[in-house]
C-alpha atoms as a PDB file:
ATOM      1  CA  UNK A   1     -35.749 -60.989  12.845  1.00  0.00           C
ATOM      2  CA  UNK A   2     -34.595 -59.428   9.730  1.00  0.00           C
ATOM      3  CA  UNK A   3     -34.397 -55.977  11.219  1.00  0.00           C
ATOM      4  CA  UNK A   4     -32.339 -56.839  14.191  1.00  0.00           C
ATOM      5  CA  UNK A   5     -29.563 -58.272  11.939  1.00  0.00           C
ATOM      6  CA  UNK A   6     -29.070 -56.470   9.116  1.00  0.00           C
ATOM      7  CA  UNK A   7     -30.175 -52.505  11.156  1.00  0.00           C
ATOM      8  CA  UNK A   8     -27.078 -50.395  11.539  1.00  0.00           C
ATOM      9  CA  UNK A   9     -26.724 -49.219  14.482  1.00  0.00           C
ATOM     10  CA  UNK A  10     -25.810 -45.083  14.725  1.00  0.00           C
ATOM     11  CA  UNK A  11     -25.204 -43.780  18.619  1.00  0.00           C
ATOM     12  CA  UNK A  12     -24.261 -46.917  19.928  1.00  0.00           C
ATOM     13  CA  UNK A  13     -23.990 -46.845  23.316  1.00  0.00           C
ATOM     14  CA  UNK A  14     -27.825 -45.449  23.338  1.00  0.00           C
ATOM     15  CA  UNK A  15     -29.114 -48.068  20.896  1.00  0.00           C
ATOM     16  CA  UNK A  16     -27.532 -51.026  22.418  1.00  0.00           C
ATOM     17  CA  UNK A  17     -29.060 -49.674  26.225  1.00  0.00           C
ATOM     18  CA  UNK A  18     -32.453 -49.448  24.465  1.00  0.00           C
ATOM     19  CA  UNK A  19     -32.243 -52.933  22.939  1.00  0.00           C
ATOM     20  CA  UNK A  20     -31.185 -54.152  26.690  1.00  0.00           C
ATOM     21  CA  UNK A  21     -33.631 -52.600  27.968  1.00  0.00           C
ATOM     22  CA  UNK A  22     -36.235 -54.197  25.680  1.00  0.00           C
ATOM     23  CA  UNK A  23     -35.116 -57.574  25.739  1.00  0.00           C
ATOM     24  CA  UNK A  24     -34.867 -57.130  29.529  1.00  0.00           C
ATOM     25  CA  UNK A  25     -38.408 -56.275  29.433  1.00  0.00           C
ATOM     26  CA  UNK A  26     -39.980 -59.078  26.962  1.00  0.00           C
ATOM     27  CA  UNK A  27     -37.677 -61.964  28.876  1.00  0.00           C
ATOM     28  CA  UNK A  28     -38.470 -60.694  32.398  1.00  0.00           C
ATOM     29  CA  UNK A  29     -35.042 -60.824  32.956  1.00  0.00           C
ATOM     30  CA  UNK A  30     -33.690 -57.576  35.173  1.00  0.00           C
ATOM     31  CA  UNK A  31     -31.736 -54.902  33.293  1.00  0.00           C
ATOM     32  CA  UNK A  32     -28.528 -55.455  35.480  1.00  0.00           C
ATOM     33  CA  UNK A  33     -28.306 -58.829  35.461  1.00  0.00           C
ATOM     34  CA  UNK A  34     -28.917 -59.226  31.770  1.00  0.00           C
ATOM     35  CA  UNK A  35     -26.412 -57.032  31.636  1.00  0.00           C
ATOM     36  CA  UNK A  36     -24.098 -59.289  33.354  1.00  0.00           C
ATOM     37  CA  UNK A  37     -25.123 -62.313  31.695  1.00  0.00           C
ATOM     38  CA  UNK A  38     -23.825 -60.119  28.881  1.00  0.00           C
ATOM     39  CA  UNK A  39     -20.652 -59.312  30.195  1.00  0.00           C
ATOM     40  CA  UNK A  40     -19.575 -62.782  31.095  1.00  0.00           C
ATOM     41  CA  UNK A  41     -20.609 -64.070  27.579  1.00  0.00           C
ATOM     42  CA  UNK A  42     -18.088 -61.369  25.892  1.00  0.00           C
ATOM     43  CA  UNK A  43     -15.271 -61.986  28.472  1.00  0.00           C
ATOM     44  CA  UNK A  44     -15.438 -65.823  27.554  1.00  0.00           C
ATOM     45  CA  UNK A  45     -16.278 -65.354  23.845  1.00  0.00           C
ATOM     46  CA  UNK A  46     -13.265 -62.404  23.678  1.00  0.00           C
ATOM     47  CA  UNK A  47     -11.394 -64.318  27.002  1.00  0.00           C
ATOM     48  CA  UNK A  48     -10.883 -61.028  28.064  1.00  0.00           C
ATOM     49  CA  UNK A  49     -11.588 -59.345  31.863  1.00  0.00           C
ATOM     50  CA  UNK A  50     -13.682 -56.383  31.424  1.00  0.00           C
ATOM     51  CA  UNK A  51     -12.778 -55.445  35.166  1.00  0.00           C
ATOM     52  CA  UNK A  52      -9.001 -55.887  34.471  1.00  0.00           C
ATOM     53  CA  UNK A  53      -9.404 -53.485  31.055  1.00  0.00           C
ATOM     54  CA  UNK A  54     -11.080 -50.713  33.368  1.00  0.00           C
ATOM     55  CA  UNK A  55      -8.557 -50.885  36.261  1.00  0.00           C
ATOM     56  CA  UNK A  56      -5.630 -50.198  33.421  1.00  0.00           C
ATOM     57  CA  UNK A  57      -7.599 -47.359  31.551  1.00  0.00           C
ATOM     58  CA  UNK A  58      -8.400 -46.047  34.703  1.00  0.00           C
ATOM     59  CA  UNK A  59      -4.958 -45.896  35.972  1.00  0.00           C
ATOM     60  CA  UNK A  60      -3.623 -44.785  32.490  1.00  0.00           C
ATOM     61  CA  UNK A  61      -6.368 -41.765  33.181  1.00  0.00           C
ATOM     62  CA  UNK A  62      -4.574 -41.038  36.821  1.00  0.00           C
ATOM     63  CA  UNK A  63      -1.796 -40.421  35.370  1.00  0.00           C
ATOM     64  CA  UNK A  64      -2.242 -38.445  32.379  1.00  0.00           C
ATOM     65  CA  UNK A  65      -4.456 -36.378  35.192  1.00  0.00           C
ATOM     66  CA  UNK A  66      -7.774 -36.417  34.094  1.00  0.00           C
ATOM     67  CA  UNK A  67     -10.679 -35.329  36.302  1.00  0.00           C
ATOM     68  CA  UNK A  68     -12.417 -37.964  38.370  1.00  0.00           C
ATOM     69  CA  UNK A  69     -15.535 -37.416  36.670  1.00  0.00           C
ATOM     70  CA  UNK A  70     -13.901 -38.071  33.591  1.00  0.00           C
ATOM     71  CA  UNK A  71     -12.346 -41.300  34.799  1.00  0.00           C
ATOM     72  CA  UNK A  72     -15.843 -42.517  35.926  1.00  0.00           C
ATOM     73  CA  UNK A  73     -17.807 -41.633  32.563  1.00  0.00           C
ATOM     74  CA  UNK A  74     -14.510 -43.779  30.645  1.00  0.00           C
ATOM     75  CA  UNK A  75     -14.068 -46.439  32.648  1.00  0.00           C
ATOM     76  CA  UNK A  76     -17.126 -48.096  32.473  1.00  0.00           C
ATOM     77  CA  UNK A  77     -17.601 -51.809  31.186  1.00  0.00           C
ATOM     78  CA  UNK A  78     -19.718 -50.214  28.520  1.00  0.00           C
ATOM     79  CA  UNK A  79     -17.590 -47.373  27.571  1.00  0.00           C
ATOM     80  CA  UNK A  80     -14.464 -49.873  27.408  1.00  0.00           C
ATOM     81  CA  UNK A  81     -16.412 -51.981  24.969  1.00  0.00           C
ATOM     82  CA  UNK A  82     -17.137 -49.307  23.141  1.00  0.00           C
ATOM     83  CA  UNK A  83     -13.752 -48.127  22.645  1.00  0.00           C
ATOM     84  CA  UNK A  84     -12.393 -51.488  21.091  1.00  0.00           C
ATOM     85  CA  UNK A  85     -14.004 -51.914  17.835  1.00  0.00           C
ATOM     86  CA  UNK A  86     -13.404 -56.299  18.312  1.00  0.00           C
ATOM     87  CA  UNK A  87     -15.102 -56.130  21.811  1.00  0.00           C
ATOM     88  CA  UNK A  88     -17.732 -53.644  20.299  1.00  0.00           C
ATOM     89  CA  UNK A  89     -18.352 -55.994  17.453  1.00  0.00           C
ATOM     90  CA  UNK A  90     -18.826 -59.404  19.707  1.00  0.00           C
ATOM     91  CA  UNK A  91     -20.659 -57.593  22.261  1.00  0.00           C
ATOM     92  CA  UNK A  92     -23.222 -56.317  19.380  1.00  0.00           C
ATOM     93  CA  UNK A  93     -23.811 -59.857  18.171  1.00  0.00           C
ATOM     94  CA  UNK A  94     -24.633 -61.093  21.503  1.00  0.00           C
ATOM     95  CA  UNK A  95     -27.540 -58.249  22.020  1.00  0.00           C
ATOM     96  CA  UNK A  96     -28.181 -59.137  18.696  1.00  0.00           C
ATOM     97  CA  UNK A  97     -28.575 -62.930  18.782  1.00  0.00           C
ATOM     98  CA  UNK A  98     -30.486 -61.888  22.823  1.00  0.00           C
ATOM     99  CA  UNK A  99     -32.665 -59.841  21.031  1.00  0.00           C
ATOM    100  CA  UNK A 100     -33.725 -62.289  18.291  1.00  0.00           C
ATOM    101  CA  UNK A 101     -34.831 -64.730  20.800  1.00  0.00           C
ATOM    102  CA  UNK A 102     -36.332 -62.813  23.382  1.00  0.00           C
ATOM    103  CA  UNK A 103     -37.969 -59.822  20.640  1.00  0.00           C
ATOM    104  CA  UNK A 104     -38.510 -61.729  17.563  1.00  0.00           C
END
């Protein structure tokens, strides 16, 4: 329990996938929809709308006239997250606090 608190975490978006994917595994829960359980528990702990944050960063794209493949690598729920250090940080603590009762 220890370890998932207090371990930094270095390539983010990798390490917090892996954790997913662990806890999905060990709860028997399916990757997606943890995933989703995730999402809603950052949009009400953050009251934010993860789907609203990618439509605007994905119009802001349009227009500065990035490629579409581009736009679809940044405009993920994930990739928004990880682009705003407050949603990054609350998101974190809930794979954290998922991972302490489903790993430790």
């Amino acid at each position: 329990m220890k370890k998932e608190l207090t371990e930094p975490i270095g390539d983010w978006r990798s390490e917090i996938n892996t954790k997913v994917r662990e806890i999905s595994i060990k709860s028997g829960i399916g990757y997606q929809e943890l995933f989703t359980q995730m999402y809603g528990e950052l949009e009400q702990t953050a009251r934010c709308s993860l789907k609203r944050l990618c439509d605007n960063k994905r119009d802001r794209m349009e227009k500065a006239g990035n490629t579409k493949t581009c736009i679809k690598n940044e405009t993920t729920k994930i990739a928004i997250i990880e682009g705003k250090p407050q949603l990054k940080a609350i998101f974190e603590s809930i794979v954290r606090r998922y991972a302490m009762s489903y790993c430790a």
